[in-house]
C-alpha atoms as a PDB file:
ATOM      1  CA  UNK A   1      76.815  16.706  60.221  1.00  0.00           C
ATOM      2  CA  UNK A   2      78.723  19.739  60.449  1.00  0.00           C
ATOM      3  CA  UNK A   3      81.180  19.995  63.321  1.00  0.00           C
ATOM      4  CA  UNK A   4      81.117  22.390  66.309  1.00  0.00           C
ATOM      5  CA  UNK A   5      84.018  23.294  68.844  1.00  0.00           C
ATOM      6  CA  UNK A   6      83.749  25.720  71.713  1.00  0.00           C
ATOM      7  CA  UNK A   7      86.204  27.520  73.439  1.00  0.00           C
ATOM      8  CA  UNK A   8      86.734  29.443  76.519  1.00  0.00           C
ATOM      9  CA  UNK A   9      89.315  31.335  78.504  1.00  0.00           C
ATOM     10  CA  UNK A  10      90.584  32.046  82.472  1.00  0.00           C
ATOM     11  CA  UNK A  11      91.961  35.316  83.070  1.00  0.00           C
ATOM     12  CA  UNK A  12      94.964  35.207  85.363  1.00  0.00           C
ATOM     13  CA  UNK A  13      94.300  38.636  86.694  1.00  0.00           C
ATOM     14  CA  UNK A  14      92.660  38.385  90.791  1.00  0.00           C
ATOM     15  CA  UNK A  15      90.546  40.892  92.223  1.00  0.00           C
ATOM     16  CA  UNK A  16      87.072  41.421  93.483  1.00  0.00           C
ATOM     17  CA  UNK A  17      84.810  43.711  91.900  1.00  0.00           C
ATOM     18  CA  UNK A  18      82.669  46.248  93.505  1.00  0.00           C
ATOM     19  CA  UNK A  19      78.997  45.299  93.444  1.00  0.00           C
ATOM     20  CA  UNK A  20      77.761  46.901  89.936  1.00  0.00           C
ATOM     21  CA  UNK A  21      81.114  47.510  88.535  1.00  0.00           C
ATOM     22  CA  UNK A  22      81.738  46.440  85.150  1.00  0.00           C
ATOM     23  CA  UNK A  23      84.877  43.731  84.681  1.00  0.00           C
ATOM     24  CA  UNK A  24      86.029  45.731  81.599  1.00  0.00           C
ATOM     25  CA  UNK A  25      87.002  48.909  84.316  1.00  0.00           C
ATOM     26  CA  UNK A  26      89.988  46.141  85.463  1.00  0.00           C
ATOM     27  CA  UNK A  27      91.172  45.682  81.357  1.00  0.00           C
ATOM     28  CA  UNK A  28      93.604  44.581  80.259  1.00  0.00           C
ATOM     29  CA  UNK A  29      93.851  41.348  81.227  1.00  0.00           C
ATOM     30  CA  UNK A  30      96.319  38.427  81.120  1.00  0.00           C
ATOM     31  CA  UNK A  31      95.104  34.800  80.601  1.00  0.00           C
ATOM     32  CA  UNK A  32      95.717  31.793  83.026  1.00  0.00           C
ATOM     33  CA  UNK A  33      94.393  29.185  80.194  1.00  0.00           C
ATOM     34  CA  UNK A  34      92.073  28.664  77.553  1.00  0.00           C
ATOM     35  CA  UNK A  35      90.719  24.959  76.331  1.00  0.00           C
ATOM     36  CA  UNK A  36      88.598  23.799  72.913  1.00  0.00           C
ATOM     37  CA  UNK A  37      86.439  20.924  72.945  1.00  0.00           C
ATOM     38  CA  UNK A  38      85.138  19.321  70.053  1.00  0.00           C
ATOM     39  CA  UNK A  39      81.463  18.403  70.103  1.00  0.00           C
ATOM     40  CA  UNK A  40      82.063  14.037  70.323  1.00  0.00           C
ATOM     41  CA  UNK A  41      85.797  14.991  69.900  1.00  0.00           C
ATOM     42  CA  UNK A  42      89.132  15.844  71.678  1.00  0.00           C
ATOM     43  CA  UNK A  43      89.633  18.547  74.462  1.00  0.00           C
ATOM     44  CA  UNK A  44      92.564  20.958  74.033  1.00  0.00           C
ATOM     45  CA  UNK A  45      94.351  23.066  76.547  1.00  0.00           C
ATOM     46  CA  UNK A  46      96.713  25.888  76.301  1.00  0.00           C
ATOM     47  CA  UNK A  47      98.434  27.285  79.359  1.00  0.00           C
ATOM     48  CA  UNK A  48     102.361  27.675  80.077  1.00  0.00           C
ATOM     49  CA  UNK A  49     104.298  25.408  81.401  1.00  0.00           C
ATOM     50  CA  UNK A  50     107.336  25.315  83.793  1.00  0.00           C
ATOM     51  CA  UNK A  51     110.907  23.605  83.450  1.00  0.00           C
ATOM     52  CA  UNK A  52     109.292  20.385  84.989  1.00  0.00           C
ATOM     53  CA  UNK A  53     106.219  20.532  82.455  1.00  0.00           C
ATOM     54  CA  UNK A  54     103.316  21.829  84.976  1.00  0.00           C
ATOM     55  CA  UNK A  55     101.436  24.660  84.109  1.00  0.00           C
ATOM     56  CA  UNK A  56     102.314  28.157  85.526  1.00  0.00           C
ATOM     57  CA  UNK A  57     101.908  31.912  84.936  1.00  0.00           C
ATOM     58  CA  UNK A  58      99.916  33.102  82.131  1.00  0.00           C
ATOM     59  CA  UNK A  59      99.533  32.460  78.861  1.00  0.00           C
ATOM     60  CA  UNK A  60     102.789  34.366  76.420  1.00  0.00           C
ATOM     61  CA  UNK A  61     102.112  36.223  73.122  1.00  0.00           C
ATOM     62  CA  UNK A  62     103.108  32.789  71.384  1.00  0.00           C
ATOM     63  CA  UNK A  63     101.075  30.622  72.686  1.00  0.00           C
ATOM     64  CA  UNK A  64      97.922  32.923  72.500  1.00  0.00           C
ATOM     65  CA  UNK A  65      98.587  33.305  68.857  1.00  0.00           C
ATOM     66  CA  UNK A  66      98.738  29.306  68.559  1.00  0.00           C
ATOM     67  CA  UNK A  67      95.626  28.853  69.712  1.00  0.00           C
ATOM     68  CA  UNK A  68      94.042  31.914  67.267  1.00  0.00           C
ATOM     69  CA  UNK A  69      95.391  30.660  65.238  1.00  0.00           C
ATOM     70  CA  UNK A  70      94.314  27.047  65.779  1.00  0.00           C
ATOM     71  CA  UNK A  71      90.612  28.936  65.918  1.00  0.00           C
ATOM     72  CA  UNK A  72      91.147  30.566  62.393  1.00  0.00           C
ATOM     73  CA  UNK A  73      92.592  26.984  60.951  1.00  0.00           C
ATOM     74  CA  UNK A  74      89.635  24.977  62.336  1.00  0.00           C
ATOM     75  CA  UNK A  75      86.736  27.971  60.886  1.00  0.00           C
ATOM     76  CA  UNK A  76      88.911  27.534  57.423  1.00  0.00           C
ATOM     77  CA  UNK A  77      88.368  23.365  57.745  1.00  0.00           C
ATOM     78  CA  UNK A  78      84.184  24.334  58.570  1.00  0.00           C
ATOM     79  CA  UNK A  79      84.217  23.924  61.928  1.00  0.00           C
ATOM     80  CA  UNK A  80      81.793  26.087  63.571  1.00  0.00           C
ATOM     81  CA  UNK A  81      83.570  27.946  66.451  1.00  0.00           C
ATOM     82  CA  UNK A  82      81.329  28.852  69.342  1.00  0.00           C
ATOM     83  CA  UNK A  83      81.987  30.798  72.642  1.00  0.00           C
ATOM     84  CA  UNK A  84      79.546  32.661  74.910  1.00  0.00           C
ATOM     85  CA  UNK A  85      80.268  36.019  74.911  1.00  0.00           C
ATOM     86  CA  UNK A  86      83.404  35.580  73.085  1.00  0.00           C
ATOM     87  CA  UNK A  87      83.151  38.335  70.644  1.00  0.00           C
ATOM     88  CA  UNK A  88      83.146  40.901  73.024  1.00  0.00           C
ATOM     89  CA  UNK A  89      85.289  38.941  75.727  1.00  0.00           C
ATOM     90  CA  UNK A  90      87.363  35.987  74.850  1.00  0.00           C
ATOM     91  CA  UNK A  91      88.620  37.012  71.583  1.00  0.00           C
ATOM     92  CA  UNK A  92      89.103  40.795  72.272  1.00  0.00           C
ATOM     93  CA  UNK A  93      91.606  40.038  75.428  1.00  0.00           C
ATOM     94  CA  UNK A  94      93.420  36.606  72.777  1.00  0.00           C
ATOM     95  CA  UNK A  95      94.220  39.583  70.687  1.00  0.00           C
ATOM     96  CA  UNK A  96      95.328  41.331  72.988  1.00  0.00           C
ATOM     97  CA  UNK A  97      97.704  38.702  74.513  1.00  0.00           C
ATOM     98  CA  UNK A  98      98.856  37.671  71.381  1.00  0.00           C
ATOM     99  CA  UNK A  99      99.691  41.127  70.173  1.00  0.00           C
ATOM    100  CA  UNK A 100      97.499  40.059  66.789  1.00  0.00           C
ATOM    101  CA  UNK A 101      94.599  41.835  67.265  1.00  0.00           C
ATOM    102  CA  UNK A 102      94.127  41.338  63.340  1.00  0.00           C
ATOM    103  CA  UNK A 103      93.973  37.428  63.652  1.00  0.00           C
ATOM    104  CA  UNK A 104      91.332  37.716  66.742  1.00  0.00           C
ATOM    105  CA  UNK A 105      89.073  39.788  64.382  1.00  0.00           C
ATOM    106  CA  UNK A 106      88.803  37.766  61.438  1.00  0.00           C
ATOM    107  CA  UNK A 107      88.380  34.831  63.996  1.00  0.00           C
ATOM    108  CA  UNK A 108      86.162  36.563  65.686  1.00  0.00           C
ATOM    109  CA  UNK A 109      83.732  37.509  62.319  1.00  0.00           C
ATOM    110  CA  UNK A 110      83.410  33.931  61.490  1.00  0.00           C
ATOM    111  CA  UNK A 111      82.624  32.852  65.439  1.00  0.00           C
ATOM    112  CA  UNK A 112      79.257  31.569  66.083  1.00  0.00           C
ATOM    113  CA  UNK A 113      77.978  33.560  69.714  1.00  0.00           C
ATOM    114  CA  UNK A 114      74.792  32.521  70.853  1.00  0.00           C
ATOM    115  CA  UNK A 115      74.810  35.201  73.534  1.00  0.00           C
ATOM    116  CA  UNK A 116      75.820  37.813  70.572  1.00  0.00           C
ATOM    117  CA  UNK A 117      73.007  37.046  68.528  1.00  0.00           C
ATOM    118  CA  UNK A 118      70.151  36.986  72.024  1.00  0.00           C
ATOM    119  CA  UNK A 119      71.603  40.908  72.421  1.00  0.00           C
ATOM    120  CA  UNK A 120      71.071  41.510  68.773  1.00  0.00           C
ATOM    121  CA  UNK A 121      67.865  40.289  69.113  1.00  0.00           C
ATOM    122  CA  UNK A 122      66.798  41.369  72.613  1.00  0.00           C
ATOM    123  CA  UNK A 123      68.982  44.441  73.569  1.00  0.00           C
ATOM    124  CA  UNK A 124      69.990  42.739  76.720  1.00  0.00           C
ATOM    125  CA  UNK A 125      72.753  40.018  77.498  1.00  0.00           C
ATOM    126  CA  UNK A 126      72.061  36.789  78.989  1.00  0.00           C
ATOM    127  CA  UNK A 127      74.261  34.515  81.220  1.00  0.00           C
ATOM    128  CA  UNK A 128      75.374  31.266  79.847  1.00  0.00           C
ATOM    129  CA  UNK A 129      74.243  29.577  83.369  1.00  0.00           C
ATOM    130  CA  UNK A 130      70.916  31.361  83.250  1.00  0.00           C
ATOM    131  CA  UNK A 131      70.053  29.851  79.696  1.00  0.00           C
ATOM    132  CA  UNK A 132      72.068  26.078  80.386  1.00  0.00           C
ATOM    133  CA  UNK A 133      69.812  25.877  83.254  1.00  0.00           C
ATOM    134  CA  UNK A 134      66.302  26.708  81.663  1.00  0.00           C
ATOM    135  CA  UNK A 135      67.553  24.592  78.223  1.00  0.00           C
ATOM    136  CA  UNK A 136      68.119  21.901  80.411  1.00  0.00           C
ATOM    137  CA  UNK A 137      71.727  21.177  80.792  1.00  0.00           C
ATOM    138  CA  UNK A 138      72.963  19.058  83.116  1.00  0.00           C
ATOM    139  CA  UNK A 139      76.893  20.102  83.612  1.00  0.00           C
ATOM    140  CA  UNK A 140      77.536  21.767  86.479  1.00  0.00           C
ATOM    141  CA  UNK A 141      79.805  24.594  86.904  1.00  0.00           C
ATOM    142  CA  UNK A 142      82.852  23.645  88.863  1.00  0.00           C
ATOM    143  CA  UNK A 143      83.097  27.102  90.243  1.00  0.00           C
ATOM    144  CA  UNK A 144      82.112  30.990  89.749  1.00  0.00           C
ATOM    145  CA  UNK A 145      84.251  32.443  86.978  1.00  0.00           C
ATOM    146  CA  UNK A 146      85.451  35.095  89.533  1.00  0.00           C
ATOM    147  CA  UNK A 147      87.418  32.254  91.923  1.00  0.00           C
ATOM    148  CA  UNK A 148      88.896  30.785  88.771  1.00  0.00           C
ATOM    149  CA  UNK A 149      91.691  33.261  89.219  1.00  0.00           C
ATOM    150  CA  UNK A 150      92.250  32.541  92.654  1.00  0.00           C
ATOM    151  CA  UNK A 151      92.337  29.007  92.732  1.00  0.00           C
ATOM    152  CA  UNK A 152      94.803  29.325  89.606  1.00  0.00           C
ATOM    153  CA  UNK A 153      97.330  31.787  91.527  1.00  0.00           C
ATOM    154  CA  UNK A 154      96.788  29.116  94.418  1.00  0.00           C
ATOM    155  CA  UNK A 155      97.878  26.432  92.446  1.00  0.00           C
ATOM    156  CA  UNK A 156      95.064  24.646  91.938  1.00  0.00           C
ATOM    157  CA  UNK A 157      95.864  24.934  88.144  1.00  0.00           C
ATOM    158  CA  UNK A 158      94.086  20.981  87.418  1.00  0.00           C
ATOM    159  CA  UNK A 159      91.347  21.940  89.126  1.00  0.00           C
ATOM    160  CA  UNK A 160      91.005  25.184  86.944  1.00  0.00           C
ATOM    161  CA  UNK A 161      92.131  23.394  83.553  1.00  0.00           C
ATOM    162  CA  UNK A 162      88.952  21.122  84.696  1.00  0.00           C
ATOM    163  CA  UNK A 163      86.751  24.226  84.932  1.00  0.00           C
ATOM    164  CA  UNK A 164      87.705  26.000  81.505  1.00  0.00           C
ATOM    165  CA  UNK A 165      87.084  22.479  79.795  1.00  0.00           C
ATOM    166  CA  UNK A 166      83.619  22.099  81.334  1.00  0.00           C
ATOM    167  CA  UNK A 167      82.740  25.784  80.382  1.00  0.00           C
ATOM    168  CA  UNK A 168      83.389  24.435  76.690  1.00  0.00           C
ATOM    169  CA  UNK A 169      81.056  21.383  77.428  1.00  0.00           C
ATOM    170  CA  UNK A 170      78.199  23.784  78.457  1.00  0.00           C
ATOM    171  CA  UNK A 171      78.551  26.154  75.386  1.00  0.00           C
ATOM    172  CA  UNK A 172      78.324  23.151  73.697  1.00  0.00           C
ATOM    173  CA  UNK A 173      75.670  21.567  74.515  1.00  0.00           C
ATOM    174  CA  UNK A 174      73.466  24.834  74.694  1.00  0.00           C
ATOM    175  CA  UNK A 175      74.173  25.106  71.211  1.00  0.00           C
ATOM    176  CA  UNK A 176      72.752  22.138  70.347  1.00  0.00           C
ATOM    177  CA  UNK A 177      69.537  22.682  72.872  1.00  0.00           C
ATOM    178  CA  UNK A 178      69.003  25.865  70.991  1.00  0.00           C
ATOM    179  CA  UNK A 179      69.646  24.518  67.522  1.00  0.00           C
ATOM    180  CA  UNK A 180      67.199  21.437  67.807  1.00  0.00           C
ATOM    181  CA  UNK A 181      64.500  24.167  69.493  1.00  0.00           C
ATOM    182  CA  UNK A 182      65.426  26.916  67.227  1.00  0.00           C
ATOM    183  CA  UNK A 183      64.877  29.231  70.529  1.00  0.00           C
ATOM    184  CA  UNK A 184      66.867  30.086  73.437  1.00  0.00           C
ATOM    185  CA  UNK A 185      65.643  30.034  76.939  1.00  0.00           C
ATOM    186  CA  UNK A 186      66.707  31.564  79.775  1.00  0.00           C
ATOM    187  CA  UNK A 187      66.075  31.878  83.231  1.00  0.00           C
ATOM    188  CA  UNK A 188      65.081  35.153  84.917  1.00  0.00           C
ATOM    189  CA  UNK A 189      66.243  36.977  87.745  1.00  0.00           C
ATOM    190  CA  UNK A 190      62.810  37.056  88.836  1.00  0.00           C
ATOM    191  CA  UNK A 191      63.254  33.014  88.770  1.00  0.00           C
ATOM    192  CA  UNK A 192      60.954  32.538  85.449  1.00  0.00           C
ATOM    193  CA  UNK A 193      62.393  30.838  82.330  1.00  0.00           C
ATOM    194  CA  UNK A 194      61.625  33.334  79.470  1.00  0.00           C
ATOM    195  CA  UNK A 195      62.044  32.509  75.502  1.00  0.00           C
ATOM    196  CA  UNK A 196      63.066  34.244  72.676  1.00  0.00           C
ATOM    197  CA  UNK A 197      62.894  32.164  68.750  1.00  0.00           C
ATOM    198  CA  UNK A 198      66.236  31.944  67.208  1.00  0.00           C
ATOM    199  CA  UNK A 199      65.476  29.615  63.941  1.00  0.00           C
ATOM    200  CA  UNK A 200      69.444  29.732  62.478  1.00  0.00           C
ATOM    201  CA  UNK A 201      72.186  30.633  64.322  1.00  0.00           C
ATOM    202  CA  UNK A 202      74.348  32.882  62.632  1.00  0.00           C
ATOM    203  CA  UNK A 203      78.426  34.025  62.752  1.00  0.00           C
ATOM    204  CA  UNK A 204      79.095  36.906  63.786  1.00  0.00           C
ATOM    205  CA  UNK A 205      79.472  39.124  60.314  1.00  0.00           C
ATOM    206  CA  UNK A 206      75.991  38.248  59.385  1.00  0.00           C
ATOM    207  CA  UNK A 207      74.711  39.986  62.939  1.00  0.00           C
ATOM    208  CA  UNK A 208      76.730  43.052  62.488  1.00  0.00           C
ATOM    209  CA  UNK A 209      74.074  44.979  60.462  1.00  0.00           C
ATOM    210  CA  UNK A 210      70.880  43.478  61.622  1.00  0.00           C
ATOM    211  CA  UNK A 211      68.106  46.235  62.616  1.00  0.00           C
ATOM    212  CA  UNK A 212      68.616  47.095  66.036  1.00  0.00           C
ATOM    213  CA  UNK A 213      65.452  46.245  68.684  1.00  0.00           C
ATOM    214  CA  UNK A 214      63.139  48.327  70.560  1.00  0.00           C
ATOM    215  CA  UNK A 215      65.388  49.011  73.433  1.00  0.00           C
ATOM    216  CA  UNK A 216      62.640  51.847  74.366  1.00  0.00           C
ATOM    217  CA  UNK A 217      61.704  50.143  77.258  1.00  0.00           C
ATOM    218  CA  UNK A 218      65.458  50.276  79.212  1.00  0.00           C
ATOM    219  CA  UNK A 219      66.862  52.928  81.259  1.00  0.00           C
ATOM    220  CA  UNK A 220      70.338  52.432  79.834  1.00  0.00           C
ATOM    221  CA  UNK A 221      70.492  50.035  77.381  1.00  0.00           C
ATOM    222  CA  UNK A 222      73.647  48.758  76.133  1.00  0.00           C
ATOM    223  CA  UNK A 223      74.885  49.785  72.372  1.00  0.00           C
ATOM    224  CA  UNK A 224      75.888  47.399  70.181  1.00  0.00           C
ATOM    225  CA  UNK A 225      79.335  48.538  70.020  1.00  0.00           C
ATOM    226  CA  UNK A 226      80.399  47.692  73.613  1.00  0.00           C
ATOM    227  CA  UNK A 227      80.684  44.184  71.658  1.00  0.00           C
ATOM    228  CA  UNK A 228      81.562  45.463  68.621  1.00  0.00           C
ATOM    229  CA  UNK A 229      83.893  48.543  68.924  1.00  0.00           C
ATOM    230  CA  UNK A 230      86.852  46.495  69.214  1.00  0.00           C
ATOM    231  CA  UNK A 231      86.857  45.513  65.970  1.00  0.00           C
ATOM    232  CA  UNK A 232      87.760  48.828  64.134  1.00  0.00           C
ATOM    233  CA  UNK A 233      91.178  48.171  64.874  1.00  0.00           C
END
């Protein structure tokens, strides 16, 4: 059976968006922590530390490229990486931290993104919540992703290293639900769980040319590149 690890990341940055604007209008960022958990195996954290060992700050150049790099080392091994939304989000800002933008995209064209492959698909992002809740998943978010950086300038930092783990748990286990279904489902703002086939999920580089969907139907749909564009260097 071939071995799955998800990861995730807390930015460090606090503020409150407007209602409607778009995170990325705040970029860059800087990240609290990240974690990777193993599907049946260990969980791994990555966050600075201060002279007495507890975390603190955000996460340095060095330590960002560790983990990448632990990414990269673990895709090389054939572990399949996962992370919702992290070709457009997680991966772009580890780059960016670890001033190896380089590293981030050949991690990034071997990462296995559920919600990367529902856009191709669809035209439309979904919400890892949204489609944990209609597949069925039973973790429970320990907060919004928006206090995270609150309660980690607070102090709260266990609490938060708790929260980034159990992100990785979800991502996880969705990818499982929607491997054994071969579909994804999601529920709707409307409150209806909608469904959408997905017989293989695929990395990243084999998404990156697939015909684009009818989008014909959308005011303003989103192009593919808002995911993508980072990538050109």
């Amino acid at each position: 059976m071939q071995r799955t690890l998800a990861f995730d990341i807390e930015l460090a940055n606090v503020f409150d968006l407007a209602p409607g604007e778009d995170l990325e209008a705040r970029a860059p960022f800087d990240i609290a922590c990240a974690a990777a958990v193993e599907i049946g195996g260990a969980t791994r954290h990555w966050y600075e530390r201060d002279a007495g060992g507890r975390p603190t700050g955000h996460l340095a150049a060095a330590t960002a490229r560790e983990m990448l790099a632990h990414l990269e080392a673990a895709q090389k091994a054939g572990v399949r990486v996962v992370a919702w939304n992290g070709l457009s989000f997680d991966l772009r800002w580890l780059g960016h931290v670890a001033d190896d933008s380089e590293l981030a995209r050949r991690v990034a064209l071997e990462l296995y993104d559920p919600m990367f492959q529902f856009f191709v698909q669809r035209g439309f992002p979904v919400g890892l919540a949204a489609v944990a809740d209609a597949m069925g998943v039973v973790e429970t978010k320990l907060m919004g992703g928006a206090d995270a950086p609150k309660q980690w300038a607070a102090g709260e930092y266990q609490l938060v290293l708790d929260y980034v783990a159990g992100d990785c748990r979800i991502t996880n286990a969705v990818f499982e639900a929607i491997e054994k279904e071969r579909r994804i489902r999601w529920r709707t703002k409307k409150g209806t769980i909608s469904s959408e086939p997905m017989a293989k999920l695929l990395p990243v580089r084999e998404l990156l040319h697939a015909p684009e969907p009818d989008v014909s139907w959308m005011s303003t749909p989103l192009p593919r590149s808002k995911f993508t564009a980072w990538l050109a260097g």
